[in-house]
N, C-alpha and C. Protein backbone atom coordinates (compact mmCIF):
# COMPACT_ATOMS: atom_id res chain seq x y z
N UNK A 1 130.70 85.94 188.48
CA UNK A 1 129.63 86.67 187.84
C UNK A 1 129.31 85.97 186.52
N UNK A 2 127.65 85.48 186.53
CA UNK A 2 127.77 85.11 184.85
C UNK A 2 127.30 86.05 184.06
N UNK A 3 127.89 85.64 182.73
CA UNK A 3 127.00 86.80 181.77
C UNK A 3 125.88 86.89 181.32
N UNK A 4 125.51 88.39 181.35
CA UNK A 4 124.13 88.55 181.40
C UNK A 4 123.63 88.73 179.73
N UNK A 5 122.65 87.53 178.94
CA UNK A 5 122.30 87.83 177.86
C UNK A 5 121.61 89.28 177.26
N UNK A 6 121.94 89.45 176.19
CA UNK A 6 121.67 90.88 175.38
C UNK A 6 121.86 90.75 174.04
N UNK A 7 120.76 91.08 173.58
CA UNK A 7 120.75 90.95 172.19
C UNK A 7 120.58 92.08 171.33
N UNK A 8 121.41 92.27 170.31
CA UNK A 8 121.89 93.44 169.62
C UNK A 8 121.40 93.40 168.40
N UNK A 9 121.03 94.53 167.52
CA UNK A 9 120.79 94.56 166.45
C UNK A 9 121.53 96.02 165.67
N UNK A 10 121.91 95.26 165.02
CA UNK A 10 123.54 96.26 164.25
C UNK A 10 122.61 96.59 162.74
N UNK A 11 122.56 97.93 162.25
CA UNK A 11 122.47 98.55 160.83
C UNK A 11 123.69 98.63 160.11
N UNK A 12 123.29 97.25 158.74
CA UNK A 12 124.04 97.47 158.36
C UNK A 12 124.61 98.62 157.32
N UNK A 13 125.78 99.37 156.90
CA UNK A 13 126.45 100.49 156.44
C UNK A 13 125.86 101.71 157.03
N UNK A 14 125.91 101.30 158.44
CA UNK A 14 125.69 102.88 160.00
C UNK A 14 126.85 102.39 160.49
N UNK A 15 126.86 103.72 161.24
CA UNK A 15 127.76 103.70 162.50
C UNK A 15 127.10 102.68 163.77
N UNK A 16 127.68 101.92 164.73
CA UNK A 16 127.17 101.10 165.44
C UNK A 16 127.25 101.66 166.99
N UNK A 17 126.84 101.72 167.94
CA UNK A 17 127.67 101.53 169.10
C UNK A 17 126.25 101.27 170.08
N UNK A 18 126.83 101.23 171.55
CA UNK A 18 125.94 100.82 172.39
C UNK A 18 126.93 100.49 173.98
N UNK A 19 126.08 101.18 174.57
CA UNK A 19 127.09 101.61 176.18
C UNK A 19 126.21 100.30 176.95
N UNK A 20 126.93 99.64 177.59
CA UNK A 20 126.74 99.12 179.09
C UNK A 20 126.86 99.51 180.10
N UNK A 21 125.98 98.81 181.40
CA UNK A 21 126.56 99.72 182.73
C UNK A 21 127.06 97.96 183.27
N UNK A 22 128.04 97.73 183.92
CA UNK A 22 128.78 96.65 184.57
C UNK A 22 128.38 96.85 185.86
N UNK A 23 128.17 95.85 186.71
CA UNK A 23 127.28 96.07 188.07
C UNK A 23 128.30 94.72 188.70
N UNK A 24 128.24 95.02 189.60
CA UNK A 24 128.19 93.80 191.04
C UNK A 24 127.22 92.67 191.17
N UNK A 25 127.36 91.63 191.55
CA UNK A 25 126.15 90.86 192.26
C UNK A 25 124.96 91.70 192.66
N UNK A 26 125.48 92.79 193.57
CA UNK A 26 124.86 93.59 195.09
C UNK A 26 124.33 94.32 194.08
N UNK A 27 124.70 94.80 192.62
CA UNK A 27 123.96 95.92 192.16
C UNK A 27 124.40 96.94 192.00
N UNK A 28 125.75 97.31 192.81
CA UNK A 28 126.22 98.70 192.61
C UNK A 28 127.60 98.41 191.55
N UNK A 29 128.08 99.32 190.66
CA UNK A 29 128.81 99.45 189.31
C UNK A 29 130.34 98.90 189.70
N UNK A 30 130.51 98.06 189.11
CA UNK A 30 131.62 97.62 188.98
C UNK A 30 132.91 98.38 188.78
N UNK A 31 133.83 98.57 189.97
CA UNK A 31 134.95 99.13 189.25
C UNK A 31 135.66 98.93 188.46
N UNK A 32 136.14 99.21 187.53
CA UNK A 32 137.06 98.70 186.44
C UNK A 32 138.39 99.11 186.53
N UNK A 33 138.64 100.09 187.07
CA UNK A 33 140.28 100.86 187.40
C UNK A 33 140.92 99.43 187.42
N UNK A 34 141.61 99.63 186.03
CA UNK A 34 143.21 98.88 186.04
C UNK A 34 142.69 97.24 184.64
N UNK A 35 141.33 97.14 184.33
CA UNK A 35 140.54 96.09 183.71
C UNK A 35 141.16 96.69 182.18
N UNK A 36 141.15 95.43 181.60
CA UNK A 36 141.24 95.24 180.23
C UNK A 36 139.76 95.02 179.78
N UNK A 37 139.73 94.95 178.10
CA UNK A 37 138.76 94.25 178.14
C UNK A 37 138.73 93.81 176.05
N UNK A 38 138.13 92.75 175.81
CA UNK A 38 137.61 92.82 174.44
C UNK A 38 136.49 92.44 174.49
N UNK A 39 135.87 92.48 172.59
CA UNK A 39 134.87 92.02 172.36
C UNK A 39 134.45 92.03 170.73
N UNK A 40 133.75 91.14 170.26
CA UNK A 40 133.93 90.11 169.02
C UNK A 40 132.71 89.24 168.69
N UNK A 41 132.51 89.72 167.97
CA UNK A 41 131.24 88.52 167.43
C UNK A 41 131.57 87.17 165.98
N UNK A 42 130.82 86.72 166.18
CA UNK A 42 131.34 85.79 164.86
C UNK A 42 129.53 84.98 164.58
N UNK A 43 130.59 84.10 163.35
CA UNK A 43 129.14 83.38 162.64
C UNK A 43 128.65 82.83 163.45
N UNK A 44 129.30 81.95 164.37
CA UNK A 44 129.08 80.65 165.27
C UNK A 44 130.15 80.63 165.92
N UNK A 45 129.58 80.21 167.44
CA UNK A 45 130.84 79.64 168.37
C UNK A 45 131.86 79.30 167.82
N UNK A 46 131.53 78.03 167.30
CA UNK A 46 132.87 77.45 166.45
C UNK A 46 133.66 77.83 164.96
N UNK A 47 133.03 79.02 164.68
CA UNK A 47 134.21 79.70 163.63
C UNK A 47 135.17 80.26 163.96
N UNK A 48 136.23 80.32 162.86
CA UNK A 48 137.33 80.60 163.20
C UNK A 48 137.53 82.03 163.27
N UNK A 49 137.24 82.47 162.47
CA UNK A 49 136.81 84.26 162.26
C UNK A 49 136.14 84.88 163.07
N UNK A 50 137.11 86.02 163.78
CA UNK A 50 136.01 87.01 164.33
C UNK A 50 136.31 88.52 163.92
N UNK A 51 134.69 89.36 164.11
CA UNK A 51 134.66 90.54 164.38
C UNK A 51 135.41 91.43 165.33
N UNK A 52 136.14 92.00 165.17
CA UNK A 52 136.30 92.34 166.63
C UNK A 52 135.47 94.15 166.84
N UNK A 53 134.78 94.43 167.96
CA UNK A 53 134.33 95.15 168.28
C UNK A 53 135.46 96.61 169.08
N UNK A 54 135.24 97.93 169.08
CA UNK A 54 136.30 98.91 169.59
C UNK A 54 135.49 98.67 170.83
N UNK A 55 135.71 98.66 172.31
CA UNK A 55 135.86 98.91 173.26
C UNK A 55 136.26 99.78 173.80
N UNK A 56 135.51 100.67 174.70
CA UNK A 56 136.10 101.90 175.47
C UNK A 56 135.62 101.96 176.70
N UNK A 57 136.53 101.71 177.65
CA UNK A 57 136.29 102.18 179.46
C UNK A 57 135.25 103.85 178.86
N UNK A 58 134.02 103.72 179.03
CA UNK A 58 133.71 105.55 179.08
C UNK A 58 133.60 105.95 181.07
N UNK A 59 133.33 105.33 181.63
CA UNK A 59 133.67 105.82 183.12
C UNK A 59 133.84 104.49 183.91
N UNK A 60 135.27 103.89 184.60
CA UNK A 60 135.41 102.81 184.86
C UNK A 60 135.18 102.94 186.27
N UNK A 61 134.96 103.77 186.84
CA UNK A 61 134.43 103.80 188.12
C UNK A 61 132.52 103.55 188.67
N UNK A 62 132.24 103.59 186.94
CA UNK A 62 130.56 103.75 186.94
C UNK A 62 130.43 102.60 186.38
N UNK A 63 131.15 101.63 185.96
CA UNK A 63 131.16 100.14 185.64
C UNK A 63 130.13 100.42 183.74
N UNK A 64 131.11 101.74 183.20
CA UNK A 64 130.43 102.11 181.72
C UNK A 64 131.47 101.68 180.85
N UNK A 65 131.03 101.11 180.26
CA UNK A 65 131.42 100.35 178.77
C UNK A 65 131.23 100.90 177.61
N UNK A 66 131.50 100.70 176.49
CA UNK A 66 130.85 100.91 175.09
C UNK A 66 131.68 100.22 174.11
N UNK A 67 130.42 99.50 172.98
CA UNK A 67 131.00 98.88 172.14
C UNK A 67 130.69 99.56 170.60
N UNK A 68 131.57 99.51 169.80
CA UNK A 68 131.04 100.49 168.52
C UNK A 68 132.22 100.04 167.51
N UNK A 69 131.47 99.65 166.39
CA UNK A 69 131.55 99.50 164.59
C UNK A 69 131.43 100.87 163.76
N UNK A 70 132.27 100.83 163.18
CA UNK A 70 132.22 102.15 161.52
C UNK A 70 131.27 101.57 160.98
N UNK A 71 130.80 102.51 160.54
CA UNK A 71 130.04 102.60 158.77
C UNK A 71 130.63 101.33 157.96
N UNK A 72 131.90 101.62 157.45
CA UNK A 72 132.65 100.44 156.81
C UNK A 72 132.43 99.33 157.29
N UNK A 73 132.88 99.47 158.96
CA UNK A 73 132.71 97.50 159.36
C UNK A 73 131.52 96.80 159.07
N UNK A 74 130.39 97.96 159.65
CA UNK A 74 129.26 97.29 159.43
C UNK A 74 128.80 96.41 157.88
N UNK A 75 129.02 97.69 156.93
CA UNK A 75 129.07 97.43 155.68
C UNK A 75 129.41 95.79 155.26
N UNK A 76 130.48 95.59 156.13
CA UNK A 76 130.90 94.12 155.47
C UNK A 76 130.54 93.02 155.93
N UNK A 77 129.46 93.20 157.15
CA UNK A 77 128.91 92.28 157.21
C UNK A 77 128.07 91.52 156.59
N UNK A 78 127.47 90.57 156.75
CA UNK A 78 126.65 90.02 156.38
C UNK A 78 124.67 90.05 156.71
N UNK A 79 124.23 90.02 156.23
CA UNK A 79 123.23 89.98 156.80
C UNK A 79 122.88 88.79 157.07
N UNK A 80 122.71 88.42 158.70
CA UNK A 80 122.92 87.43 159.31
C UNK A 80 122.33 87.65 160.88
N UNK A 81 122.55 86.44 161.73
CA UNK A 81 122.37 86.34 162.78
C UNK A 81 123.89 86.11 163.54
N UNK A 82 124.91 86.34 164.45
CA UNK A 82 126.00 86.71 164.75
C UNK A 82 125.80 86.41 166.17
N UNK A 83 127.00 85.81 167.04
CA UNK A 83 126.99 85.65 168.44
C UNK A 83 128.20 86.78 169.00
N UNK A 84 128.02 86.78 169.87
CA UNK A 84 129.18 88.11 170.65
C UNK A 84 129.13 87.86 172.09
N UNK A 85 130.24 88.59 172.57
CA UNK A 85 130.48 88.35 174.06
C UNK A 85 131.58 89.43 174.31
N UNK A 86 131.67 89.79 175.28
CA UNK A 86 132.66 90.93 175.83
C UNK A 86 133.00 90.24 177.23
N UNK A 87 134.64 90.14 176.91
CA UNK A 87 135.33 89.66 178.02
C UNK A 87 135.90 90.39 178.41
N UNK A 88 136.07 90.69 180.38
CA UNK A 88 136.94 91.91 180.82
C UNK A 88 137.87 90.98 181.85
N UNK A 89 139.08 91.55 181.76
CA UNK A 89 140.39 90.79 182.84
C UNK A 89 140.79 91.95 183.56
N UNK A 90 140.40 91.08 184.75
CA UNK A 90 140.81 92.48 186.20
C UNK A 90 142.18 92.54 186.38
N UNK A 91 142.79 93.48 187.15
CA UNK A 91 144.62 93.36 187.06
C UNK A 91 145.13 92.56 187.51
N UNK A 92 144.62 91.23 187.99
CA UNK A 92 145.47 90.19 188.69
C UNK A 92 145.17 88.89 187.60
N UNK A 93 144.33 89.81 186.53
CA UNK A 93 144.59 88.45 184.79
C UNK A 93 142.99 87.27 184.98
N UNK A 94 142.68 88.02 185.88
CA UNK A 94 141.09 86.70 185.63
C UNK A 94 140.32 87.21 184.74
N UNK A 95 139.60 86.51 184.20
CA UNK A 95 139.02 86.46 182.88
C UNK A 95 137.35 86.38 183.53
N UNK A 96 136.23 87.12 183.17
CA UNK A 96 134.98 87.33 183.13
C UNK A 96 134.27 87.60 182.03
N UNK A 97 133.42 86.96 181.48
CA UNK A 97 132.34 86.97 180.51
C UNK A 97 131.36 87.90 180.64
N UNK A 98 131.03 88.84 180.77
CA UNK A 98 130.00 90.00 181.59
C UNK A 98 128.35 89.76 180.65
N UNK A 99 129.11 90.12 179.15
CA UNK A 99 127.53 90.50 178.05
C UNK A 99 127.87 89.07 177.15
N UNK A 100 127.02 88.23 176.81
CA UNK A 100 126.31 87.53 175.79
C UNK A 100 125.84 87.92 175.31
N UNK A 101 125.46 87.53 173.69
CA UNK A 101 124.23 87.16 173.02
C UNK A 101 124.42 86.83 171.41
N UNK A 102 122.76 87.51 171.13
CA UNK A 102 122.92 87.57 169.56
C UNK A 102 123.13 89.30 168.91
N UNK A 103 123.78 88.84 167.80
CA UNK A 103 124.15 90.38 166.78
C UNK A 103 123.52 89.98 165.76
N UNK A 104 121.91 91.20 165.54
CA UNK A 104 121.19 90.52 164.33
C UNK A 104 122.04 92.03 163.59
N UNK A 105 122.06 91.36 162.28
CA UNK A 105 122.50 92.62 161.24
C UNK A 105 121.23 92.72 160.12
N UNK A 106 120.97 93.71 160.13
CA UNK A 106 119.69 94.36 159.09
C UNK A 106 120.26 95.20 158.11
N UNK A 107 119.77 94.69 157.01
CA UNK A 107 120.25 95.67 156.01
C UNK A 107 119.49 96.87 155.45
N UNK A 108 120.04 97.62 155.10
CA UNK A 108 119.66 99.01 154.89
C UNK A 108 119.01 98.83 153.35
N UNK A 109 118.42 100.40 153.40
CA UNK A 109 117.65 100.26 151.76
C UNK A 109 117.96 101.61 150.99
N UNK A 110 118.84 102.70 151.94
CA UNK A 110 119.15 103.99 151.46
C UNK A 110 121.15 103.90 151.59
């Protein structure tokens, strides 16, 4: 499966989050029963530093995801343009790339 690009735009000093649905080739939701998973954005591919994003199975039978930042995390970002990716490992340890993209961060004025 490759990953499917998505591009995010994070407020900065809000709360963040944002649900996926994980699908099949065929279209129907990916099971996840028994899947790990992370996810992390950074300046650039090649920095050493990353974000890391909270991850939560919300129904792993409906192939539902969610990724979500505090108030605080956001806060410390930068206002910037940011790459991210969410990797999930099924129980036999293979590794899948599902979501790409960009994390634009906007800053607030209140």
């Amino acid at each position: 499966m490759a990953a499917i690009p998505v591009n995010i735009l994070i407020d900065k000093g809000a709360d963040y989050g944002v649900t996926f649905f994980i699908t099949n080739k065929d279209g129907t939701p990916l099971n996840m029963s028994g899947y790990t998973g992370t996810a992390a954005m950074k300046k650039s591919y090649s920095a050493s530093t990353s974000v890391p994003f909270t991850l939560e199975f919300v129904n792993r039978t409906a192939g539902e995801i969610s990724l979500a930042l505090t108030d605080v995390e956001t806060s410390a970002l930068d206002r910037r343009r940011y790459v991210y990716d969410i990797v999930l490992t099924d129980p036999n340890g293979y590794k899948t790339r599902v979501i790409m993209g960009n994390a634009e961060v906007s800053p607030g004025v209140s």
